[in-house]
C-alpha atoms as a PDB file:
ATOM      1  CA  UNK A   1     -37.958-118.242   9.202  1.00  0.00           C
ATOM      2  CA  UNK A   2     -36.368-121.333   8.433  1.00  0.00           C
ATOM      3  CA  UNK A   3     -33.419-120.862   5.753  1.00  0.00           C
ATOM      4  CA  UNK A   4     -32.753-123.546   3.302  1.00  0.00           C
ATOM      5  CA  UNK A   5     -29.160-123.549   2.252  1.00  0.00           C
ATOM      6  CA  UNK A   6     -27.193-125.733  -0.404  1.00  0.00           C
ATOM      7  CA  UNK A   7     -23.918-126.774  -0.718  1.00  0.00           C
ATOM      8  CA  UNK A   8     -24.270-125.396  -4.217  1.00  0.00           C
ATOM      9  CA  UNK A   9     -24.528-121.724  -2.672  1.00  0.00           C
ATOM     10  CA  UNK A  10     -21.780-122.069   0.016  1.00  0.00           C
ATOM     11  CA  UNK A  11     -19.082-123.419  -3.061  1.00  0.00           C
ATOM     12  CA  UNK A  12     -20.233-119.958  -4.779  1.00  0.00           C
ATOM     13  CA  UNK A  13     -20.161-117.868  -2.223  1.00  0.00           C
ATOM     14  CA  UNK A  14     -16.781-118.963  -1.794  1.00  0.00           C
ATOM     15  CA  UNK A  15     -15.692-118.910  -5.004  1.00  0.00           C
ATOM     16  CA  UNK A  16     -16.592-115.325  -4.970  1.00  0.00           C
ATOM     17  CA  UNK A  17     -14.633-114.698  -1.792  1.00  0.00           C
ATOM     18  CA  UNK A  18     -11.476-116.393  -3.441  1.00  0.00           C
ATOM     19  CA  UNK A  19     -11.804-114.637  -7.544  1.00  0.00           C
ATOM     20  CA  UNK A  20     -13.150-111.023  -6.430  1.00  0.00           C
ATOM     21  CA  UNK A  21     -15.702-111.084  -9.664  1.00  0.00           C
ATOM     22  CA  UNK A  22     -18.572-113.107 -10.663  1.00  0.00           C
ATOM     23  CA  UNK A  23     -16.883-114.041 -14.439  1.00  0.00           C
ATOM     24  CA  UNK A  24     -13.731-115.613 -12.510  1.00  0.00           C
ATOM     25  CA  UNK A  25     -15.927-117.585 -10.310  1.00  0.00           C
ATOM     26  CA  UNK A  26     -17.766-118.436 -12.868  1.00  0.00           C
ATOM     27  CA  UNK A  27     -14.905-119.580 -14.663  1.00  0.00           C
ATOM     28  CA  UNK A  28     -13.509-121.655 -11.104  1.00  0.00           C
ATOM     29  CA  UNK A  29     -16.999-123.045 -11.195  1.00  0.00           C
ATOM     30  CA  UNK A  30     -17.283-124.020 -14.692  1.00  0.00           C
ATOM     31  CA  UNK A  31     -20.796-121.983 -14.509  1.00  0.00           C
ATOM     32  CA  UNK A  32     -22.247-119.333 -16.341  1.00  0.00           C
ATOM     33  CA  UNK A  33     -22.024-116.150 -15.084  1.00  0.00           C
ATOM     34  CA  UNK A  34     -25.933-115.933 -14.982  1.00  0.00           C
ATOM     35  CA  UNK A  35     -25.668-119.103 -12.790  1.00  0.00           C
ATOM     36  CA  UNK A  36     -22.931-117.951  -9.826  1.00  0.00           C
ATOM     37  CA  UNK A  37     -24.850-114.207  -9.883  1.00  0.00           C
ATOM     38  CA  UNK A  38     -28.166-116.096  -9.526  1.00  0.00           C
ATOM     39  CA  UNK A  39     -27.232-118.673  -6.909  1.00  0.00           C
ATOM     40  CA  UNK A  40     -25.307-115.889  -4.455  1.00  0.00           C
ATOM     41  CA  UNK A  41     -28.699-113.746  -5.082  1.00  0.00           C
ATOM     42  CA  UNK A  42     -30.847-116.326  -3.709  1.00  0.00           C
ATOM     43  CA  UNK A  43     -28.281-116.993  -0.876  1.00  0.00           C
ATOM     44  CA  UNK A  44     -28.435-113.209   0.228  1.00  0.00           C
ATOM     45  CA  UNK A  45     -32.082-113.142  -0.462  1.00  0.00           C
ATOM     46  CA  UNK A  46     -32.177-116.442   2.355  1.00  0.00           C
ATOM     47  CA  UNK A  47     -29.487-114.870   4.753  1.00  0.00           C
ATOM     48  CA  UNK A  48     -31.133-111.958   4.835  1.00  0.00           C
ATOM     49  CA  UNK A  49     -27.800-109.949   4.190  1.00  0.00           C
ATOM     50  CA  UNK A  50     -25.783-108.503   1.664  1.00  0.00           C
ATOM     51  CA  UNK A  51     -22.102-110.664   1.743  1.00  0.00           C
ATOM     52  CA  UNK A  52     -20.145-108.698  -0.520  1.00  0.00           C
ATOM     53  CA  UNK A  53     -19.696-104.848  -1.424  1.00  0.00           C
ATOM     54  CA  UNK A  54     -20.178-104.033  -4.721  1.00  0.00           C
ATOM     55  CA  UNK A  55     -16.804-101.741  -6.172  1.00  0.00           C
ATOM     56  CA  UNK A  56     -17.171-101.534  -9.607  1.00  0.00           C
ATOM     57  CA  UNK A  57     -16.893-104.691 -11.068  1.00  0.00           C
ATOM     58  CA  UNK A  58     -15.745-106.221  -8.059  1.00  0.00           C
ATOM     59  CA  UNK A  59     -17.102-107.686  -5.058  1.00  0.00           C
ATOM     60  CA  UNK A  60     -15.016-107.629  -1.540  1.00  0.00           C
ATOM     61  CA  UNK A  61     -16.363-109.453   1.567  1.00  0.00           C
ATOM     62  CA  UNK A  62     -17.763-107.620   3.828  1.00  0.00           C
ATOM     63  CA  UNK A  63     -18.333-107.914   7.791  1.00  0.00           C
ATOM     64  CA  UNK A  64     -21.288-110.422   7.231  1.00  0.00           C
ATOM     65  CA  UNK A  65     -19.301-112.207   4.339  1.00  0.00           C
ATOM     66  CA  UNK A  66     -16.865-112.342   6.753  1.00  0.00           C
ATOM     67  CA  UNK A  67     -18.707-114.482   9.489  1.00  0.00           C
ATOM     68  CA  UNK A  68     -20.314-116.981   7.037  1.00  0.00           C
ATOM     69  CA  UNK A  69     -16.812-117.444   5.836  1.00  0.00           C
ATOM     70  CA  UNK A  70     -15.426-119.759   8.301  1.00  0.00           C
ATOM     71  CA  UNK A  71     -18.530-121.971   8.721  1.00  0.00           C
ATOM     72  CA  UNK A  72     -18.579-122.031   5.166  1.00  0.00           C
ATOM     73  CA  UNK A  73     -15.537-123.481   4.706  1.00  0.00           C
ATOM     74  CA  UNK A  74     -16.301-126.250   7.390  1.00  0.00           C
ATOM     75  CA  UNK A  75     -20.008-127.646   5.904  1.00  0.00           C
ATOM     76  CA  UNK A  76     -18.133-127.671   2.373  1.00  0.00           C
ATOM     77  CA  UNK A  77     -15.199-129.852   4.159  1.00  0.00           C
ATOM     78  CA  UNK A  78     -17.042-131.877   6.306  1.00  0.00           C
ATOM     79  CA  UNK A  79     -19.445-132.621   3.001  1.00  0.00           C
ATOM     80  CA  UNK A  80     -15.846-133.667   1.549  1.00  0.00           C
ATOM     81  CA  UNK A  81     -15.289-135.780   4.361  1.00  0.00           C
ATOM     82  CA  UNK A  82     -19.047-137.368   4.042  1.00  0.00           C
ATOM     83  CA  UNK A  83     -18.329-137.911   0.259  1.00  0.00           C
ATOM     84  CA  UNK A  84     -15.483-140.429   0.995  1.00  0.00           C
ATOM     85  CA  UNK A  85     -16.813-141.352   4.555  1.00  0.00           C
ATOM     86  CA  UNK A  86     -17.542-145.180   2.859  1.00  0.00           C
ATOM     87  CA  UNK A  87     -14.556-145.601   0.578  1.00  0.00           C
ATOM     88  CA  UNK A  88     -13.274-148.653   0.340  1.00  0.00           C
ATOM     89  CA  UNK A  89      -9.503-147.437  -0.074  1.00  0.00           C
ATOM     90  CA  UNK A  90      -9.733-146.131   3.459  1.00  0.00           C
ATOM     91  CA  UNK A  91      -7.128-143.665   2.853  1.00  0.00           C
ATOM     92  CA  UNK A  92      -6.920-139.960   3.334  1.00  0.00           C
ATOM     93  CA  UNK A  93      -9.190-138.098   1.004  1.00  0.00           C
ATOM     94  CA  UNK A  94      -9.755-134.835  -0.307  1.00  0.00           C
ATOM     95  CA  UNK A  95      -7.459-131.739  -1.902  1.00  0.00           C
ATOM     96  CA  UNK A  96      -4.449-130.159   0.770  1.00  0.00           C
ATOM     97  CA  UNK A  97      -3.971-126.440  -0.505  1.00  0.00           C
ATOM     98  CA  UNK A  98      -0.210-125.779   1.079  1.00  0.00           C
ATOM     99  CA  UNK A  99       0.924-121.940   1.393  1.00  0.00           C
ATOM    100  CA  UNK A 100       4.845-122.054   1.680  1.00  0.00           C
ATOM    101  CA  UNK A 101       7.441-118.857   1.929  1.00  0.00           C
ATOM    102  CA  UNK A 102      10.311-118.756  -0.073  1.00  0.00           C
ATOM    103  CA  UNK A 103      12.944-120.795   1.375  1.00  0.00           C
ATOM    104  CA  UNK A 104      10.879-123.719   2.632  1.00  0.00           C
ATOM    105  CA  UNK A 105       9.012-123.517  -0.685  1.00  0.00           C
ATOM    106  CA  UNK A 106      11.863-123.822  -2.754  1.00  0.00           C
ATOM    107  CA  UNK A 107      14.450-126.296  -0.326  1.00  0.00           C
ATOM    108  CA  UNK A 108      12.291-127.812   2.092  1.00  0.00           C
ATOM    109  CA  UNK A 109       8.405-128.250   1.316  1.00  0.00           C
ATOM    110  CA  UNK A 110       9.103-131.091  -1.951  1.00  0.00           C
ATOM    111  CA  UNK A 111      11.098-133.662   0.142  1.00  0.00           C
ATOM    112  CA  UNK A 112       8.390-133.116   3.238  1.00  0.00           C
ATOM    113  CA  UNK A 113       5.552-133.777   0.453  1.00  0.00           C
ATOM    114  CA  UNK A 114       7.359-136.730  -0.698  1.00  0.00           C
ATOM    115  CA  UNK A 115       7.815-137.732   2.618  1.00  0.00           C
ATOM    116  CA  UNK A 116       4.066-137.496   3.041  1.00  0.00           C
ATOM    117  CA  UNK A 117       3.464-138.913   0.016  1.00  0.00           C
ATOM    118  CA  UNK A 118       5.184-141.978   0.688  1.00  0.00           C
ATOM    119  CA  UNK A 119       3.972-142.618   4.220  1.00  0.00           C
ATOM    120  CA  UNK A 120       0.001-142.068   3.560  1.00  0.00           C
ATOM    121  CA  UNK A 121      -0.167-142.853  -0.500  1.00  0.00           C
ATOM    122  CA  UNK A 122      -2.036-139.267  -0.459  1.00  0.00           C
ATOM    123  CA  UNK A 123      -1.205-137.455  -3.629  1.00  0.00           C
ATOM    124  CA  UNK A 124      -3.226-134.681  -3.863  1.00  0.00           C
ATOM    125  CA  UNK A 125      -1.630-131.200  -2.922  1.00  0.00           C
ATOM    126  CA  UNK A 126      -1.111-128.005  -3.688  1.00  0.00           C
ATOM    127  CA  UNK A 127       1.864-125.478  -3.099  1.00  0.00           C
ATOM    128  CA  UNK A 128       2.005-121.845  -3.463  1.00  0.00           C
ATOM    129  CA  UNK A 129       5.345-120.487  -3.076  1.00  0.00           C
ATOM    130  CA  UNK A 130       5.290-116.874  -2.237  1.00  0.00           C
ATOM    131  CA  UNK A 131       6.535-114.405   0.594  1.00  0.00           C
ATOM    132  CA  UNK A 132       5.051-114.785   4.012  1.00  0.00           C
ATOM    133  CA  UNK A 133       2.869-111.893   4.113  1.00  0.00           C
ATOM    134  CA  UNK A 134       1.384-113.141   0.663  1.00  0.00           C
ATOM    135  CA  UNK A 135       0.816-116.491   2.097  1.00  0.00           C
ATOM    136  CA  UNK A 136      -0.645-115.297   5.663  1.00  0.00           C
ATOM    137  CA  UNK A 137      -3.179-113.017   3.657  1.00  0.00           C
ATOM    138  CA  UNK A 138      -4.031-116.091   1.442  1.00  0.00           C
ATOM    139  CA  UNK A 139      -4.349-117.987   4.616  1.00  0.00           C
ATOM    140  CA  UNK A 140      -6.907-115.804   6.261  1.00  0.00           C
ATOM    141  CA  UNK A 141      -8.875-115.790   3.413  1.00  0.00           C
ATOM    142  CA  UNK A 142      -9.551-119.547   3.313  1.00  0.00           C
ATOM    143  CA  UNK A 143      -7.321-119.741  -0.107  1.00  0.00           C
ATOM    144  CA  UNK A 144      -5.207-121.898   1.363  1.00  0.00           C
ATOM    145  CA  UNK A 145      -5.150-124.667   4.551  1.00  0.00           C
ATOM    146  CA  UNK A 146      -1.700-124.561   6.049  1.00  0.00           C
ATOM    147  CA  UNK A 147       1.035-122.493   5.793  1.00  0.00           C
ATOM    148  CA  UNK A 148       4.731-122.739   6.112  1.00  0.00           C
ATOM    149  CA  UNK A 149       6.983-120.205   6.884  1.00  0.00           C
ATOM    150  CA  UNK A 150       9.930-118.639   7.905  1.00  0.00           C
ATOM    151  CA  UNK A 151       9.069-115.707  10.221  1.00  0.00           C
ATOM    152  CA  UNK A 152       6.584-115.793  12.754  1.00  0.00           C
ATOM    153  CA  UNK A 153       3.213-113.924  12.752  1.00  0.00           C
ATOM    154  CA  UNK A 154       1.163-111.874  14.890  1.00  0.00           C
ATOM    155  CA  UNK A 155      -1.979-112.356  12.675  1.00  0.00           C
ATOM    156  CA  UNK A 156      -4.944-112.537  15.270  1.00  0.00           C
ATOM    157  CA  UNK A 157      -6.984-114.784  13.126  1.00  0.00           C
ATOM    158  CA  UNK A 158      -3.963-117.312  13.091  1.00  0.00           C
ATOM    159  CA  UNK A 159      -2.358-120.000  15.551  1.00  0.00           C
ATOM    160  CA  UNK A 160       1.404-121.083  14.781  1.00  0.00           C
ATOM    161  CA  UNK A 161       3.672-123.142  15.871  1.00  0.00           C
ATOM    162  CA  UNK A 162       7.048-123.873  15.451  1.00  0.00           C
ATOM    163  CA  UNK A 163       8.101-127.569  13.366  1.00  0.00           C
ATOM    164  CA  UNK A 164      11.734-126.860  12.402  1.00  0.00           C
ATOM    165  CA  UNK A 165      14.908-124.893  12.297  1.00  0.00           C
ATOM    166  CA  UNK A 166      16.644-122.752   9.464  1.00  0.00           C
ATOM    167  CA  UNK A 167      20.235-121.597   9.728  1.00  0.00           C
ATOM    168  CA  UNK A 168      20.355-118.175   8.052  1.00  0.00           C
ATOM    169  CA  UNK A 169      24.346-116.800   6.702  1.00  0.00           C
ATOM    170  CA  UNK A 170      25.635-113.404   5.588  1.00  0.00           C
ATOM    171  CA  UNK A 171      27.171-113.909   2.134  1.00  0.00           C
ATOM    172  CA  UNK A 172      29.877-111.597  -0.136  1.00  0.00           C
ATOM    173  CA  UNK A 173      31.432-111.562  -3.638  1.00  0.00           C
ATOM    174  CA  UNK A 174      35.007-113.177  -3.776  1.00  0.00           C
ATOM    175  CA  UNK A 175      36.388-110.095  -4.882  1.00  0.00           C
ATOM    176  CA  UNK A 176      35.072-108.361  -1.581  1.00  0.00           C
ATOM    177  CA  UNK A 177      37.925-107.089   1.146  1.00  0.00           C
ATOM    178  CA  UNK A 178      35.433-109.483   3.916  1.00  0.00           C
ATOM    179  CA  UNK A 179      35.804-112.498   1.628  1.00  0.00           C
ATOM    180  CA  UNK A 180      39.700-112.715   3.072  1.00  0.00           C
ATOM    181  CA  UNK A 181      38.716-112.580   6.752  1.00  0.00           C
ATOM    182  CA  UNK A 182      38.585-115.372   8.757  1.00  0.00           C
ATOM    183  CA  UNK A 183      36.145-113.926  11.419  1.00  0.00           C
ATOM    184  CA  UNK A 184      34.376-110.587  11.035  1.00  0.00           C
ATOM    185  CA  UNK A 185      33.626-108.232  13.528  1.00  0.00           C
ATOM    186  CA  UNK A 186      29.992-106.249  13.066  1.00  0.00           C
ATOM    187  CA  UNK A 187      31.949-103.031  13.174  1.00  0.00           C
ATOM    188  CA  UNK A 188      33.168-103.973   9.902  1.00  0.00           C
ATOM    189  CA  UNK A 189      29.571-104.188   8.347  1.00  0.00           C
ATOM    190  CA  UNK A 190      29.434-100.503   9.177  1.00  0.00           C
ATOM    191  CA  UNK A 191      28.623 -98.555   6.480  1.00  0.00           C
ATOM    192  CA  UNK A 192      27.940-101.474   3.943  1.00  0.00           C
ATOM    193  CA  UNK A 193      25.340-101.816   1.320  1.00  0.00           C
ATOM    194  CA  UNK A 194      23.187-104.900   1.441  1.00  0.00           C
ATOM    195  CA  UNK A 195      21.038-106.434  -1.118  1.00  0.00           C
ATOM    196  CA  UNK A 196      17.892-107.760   0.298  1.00  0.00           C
ATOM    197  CA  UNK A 197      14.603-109.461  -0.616  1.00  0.00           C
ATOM    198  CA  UNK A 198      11.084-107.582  -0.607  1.00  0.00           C
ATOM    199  CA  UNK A 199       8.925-106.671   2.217  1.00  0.00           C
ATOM    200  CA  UNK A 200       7.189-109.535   3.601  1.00  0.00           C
ATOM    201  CA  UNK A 201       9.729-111.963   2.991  1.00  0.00           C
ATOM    202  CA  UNK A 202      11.265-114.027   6.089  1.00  0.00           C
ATOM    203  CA  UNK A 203      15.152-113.125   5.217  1.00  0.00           C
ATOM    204  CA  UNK A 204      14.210-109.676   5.022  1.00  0.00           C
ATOM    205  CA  UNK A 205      12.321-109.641   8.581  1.00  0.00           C
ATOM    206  CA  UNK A 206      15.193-112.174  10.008  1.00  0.00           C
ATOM    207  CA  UNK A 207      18.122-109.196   8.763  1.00  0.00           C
ATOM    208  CA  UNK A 208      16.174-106.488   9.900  1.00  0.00           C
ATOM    209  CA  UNK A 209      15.523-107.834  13.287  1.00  0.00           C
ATOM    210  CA  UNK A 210      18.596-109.771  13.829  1.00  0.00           C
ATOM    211  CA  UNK A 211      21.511-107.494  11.903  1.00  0.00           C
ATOM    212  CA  UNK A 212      20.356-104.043  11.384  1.00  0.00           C
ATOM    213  CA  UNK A 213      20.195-103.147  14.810  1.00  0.00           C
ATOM    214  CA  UNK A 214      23.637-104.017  15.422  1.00  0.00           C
ATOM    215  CA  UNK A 215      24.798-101.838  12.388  1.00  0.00           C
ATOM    216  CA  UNK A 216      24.958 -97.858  13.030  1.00  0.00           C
ATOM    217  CA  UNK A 217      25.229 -97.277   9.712  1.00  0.00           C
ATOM    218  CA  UNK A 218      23.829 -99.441   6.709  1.00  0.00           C
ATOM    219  CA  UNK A 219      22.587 -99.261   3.370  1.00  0.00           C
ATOM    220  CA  UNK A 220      20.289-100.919   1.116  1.00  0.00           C
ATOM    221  CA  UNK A 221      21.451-101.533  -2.744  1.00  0.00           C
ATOM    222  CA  UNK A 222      18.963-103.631  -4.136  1.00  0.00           C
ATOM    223  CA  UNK A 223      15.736-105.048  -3.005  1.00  0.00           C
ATOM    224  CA  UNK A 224      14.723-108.309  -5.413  1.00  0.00           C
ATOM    225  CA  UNK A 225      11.859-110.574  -5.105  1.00  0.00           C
ATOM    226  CA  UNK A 226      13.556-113.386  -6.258  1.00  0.00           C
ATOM    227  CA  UNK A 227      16.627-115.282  -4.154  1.00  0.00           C
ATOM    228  CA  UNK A 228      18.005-116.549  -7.247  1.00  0.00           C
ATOM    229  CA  UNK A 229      18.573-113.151  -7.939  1.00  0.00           C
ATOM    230  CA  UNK A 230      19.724-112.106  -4.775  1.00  0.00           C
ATOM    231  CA  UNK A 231      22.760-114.034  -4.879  1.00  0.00           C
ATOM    232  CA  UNK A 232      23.610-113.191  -8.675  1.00  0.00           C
ATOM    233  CA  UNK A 233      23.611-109.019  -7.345  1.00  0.00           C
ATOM    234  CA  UNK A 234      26.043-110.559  -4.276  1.00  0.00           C
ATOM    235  CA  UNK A 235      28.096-112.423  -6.240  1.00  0.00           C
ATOM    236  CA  UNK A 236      28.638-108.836  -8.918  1.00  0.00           C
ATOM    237  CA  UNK A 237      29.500-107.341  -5.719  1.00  0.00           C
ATOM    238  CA  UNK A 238      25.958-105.063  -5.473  1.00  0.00           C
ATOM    239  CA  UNK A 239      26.324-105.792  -1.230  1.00  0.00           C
ATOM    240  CA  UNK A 240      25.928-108.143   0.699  1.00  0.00           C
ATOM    241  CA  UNK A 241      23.597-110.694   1.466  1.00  0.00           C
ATOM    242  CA  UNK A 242      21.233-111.876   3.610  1.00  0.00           C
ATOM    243  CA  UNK A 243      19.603-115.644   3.364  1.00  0.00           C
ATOM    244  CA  UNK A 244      18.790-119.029   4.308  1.00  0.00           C
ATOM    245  CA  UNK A 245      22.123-121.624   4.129  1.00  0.00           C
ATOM    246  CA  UNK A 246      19.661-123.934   2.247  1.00  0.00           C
ATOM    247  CA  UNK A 247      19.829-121.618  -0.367  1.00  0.00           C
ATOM    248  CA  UNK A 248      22.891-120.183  -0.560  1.00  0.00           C
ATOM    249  CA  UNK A 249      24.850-123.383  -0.384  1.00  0.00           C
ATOM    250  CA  UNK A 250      24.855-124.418  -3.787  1.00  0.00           C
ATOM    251  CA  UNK A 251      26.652-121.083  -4.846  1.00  0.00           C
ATOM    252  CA  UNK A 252      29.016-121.151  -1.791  1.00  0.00           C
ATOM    253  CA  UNK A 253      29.970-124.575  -2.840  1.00  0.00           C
ATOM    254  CA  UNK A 254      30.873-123.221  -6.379  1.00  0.00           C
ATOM    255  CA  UNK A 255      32.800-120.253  -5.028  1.00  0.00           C
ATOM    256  CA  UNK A 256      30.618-117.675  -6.320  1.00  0.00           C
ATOM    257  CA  UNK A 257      29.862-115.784  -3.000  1.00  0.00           C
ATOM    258  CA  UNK A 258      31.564-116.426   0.340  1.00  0.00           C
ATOM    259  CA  UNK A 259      29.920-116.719   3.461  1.00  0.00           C
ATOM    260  CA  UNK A 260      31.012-114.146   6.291  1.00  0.00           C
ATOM    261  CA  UNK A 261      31.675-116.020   9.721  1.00  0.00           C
ATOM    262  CA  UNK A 262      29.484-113.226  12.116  1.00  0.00           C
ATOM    263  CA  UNK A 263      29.433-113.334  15.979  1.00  0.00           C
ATOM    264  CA  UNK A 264      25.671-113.842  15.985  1.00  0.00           C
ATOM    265  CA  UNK A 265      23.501-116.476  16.723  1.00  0.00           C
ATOM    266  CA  UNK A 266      21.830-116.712  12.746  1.00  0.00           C
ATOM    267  CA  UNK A 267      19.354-119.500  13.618  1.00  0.00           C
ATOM    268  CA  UNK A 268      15.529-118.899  12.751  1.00  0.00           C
ATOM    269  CA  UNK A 269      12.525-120.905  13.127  1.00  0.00           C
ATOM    270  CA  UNK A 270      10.196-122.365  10.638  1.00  0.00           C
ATOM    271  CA  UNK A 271       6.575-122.156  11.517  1.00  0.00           C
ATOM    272  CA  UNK A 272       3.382-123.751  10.756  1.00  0.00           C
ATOM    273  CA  UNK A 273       0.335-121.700  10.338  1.00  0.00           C
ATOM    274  CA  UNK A 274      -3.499-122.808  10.528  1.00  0.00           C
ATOM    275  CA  UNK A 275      -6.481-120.374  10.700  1.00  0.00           C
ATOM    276  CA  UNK A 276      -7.909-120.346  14.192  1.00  0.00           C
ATOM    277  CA  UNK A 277     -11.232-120.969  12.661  1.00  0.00           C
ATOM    278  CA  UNK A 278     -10.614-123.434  10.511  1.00  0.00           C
ATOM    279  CA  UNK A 279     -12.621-126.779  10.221  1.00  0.00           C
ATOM    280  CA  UNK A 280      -9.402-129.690  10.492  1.00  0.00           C
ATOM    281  CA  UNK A 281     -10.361-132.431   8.070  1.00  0.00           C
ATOM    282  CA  UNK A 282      -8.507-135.714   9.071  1.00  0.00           C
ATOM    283  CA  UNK A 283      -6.459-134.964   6.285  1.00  0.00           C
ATOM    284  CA  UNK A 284      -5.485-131.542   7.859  1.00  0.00           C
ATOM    285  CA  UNK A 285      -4.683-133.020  10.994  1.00  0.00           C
ATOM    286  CA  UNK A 286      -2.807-135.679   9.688  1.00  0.00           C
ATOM    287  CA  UNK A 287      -0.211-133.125   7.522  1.00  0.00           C
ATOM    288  CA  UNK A 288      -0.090-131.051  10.607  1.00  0.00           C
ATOM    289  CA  UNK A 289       0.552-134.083  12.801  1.00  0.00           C
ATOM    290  CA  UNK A 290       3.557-135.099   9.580  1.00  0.00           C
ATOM    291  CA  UNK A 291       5.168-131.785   9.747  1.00  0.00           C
ATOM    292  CA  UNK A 292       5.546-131.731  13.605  1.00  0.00           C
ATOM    293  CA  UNK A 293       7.351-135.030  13.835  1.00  0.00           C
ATOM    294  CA  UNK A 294       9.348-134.682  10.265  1.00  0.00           C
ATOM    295  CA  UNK A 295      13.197-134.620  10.264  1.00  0.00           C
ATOM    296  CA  UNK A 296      14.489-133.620   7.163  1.00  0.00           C
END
């Protein structure tokens, strides 16, 4: 049986996928919600499946959601890509939806884009700023086309590869007995308390895979979501910290934490993250082809 599908079904299934209800698809859409419940009936009624489970008032992907997704995504890109296919500008087209972790979010990912910006006259981008594992989930899900972060991933569904470098540091409050050494052994870390960002975050997977294990004994004060805050509990003398140079330089510079000089090797990578399945639009592969060759 031959199935007729639109491009107006695919945008709502996906909308669906991305807003978890039919009123905030709806509202993504700038549809009823008569319309978006209609249209994904008729596309189930085609398919032959059911794409979502219904919890609630919610519906959640399932298994056969799942394997439209990625060609999904692709027929709605490549329709994109058709749209501007004859425009007489000749320059990259379409919406980039950047996923970036904290650090490169916040000290790294606005001069890249106005790098970009100024070499291809492309303007239109998005960036969500978030933790990694945030970003990675938002990733797989098609929410987002790249991602940029500071700790590598496992993910299955995801290819990455490295595009820069990150120097991490170990910071203290002035009035902290490490602020007067010149070099600090990691016995004297022993039995310190150490304020540290939330799970998922690169810092927090660099100081628990580069530092802890060289600590016997260690302690966490605080655990903050935000870096800003992070180096306000150091600099009250909460513990110590944990965090990318980029960041922390401003507040060394103005004296109000000190960085600890540490016998370890505190360089990280950044990485750039793609889903394995996903359709590359020539704008796509031009930002990917930008990042890999950009020196900050």
């Amino acid at each position: 049986m031959a199935v007729n599908l639109t491009l107006k079904q695919l945008k709502v299934f996906l909308a669906v996928t991305r807003h978890d209800t039919l009123t905030h698809a709806a509202d993504a859409l700038y549809l009823s919600k008569a319309a978006v419940s209609m249209t994904l009936s008729e596309l189930e009624k085609q398919l032959g499946h059911s794409l979502f489970d219904r919890v609630n008032n919610r519906l959640l992907i399932n298994q056969e959601g799942i394997k439209l997704l990625p060609m999904a995504d692709e027929l709605l890109e490549r329709a994109r890509d058709i749209e501007h296919l004859f425009d007489d500008t000749q320059g990259l087209s379409g919406e980039l939806r950047i996923g970036a972790s904290d650090t490169i979010g916040n000290q790294v990912a606005p001069f890249l884009l106005r790098s970009f910006r100024d070499a291809t006259g492309h303007e239109q981008q998005s960036l969500l700023i978030s933790n990694s594992a945030l970003i990675c989930e938002k990733l797989v899900d098609y929410e987002l086309d790249i991602a940029l972060i500071e700790g590598k991933t496992l993910h299955p569904a995801l290819n990455s590869t490295p595009f820069s470098r990150d120097e991490m540091c170990v910071i203290c409050s002035p009035s902290s007995p490490l602020a007067r050494h010149e070099r600090v052994a990691m016995d004297e870390l022993e039995h310190s308390r150490w304020v540290l960002r939330e799970a998922g975050s690169g810092s927090r997977e660099f100081f628990l895979r580069v530092i802890a294990p060289r600590l016997e004994r260690w302690q966490e004060s605080f655990e903050l979501n935000t870096t800003e805050a992070l180096i306000n509990s150091v600099a009250a003398d909460l513990g110590l910290g944990c965090l990318s140079r980029l960041s922390a330089q401003p507040a060394i510079n103005d004296g109000r934490v000190i960085e600890l000089p540490l016998p370890l090797d505190m360089t990280r990578r950044f990485w750039l993250l793609v889903h394995k399945e996903k359709y590359q639009s020539p704008l796509l592969k031009s930002f990917i082809a930008f990042c890999q060759q950009w020196k900050n």
